[in-house]
N, C-alpha and C. Protein backbone atom coordinates (compact mmCIF):
# COMPACT_ATOMS: atom_id res chain seq x y z
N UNK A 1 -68.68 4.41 -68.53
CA UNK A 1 -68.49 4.40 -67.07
C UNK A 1 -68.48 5.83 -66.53
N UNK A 2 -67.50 6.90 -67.04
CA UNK A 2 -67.61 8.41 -66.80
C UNK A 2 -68.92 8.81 -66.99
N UNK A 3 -69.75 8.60 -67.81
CA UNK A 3 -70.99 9.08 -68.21
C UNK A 3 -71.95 8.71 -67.08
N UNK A 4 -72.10 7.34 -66.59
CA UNK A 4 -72.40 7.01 -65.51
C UNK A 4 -72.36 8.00 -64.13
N UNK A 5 -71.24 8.11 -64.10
CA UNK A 5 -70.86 9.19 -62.16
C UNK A 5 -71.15 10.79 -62.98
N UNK A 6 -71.29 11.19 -64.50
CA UNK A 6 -71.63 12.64 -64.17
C UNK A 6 -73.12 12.50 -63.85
N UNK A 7 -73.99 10.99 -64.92
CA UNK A 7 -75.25 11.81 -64.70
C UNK A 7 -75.65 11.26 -63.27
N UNK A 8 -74.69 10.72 -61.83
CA UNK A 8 -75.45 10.44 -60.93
C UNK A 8 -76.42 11.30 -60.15
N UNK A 9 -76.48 12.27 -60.45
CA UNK A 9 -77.12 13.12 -59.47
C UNK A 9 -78.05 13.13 -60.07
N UNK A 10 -78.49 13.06 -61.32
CA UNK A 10 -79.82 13.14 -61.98
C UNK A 10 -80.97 11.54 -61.28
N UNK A 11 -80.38 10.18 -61.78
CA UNK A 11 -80.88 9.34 -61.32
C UNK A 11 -79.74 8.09 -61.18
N UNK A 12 -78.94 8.43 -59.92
CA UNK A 12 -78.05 6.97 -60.04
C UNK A 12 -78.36 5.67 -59.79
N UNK A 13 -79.47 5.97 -59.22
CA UNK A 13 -80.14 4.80 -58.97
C UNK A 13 -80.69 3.58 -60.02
N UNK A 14 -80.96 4.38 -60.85
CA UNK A 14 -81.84 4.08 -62.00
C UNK A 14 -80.74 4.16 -63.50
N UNK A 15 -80.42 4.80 -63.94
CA UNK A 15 -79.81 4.56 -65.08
C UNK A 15 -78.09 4.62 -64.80
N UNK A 16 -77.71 5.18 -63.74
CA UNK A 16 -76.58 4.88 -63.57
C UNK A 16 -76.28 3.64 -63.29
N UNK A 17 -76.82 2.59 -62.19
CA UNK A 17 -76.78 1.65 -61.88
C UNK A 17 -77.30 0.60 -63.10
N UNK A 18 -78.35 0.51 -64.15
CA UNK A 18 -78.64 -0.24 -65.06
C UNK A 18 -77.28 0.03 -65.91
N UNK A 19 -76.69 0.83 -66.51
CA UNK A 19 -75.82 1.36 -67.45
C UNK A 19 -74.57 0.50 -67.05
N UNK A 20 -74.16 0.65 -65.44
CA UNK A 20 -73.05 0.23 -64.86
C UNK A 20 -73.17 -1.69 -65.19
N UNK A 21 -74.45 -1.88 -64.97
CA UNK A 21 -74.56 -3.53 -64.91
C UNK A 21 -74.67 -3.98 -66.41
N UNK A 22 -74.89 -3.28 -67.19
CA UNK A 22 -74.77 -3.74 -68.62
C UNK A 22 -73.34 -3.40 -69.15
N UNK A 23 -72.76 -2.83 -68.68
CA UNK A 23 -71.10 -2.46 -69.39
C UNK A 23 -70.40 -3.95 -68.44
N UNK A 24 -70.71 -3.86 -67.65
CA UNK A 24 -70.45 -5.48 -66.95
C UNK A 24 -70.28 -6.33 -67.70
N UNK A 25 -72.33 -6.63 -67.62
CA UNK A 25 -72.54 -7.74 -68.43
C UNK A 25 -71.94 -8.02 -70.27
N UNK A 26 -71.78 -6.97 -70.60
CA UNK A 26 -71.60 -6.74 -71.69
C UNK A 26 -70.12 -7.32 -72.58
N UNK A 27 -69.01 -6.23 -71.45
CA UNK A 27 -67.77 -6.90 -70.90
C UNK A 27 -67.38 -8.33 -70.79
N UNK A 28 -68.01 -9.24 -69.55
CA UNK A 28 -68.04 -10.54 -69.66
C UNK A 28 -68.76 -11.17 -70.62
């Protein structure tokens, strides 16, 4: 999740947001 918000500035769109929805999905 931390790893997520440092690399947002690189592409949050894109791997922050995929990364975020698989620790989700992953989770449930």
């Amino acid at each position: 999740m931390e790893y997520g918000k440092k690399e947002r500035g690189r592409s949050k769109s894109r791997f922050g947001f995929d990364a975020f929805m698989s620790n989700i999905n992953a989770t449930l």
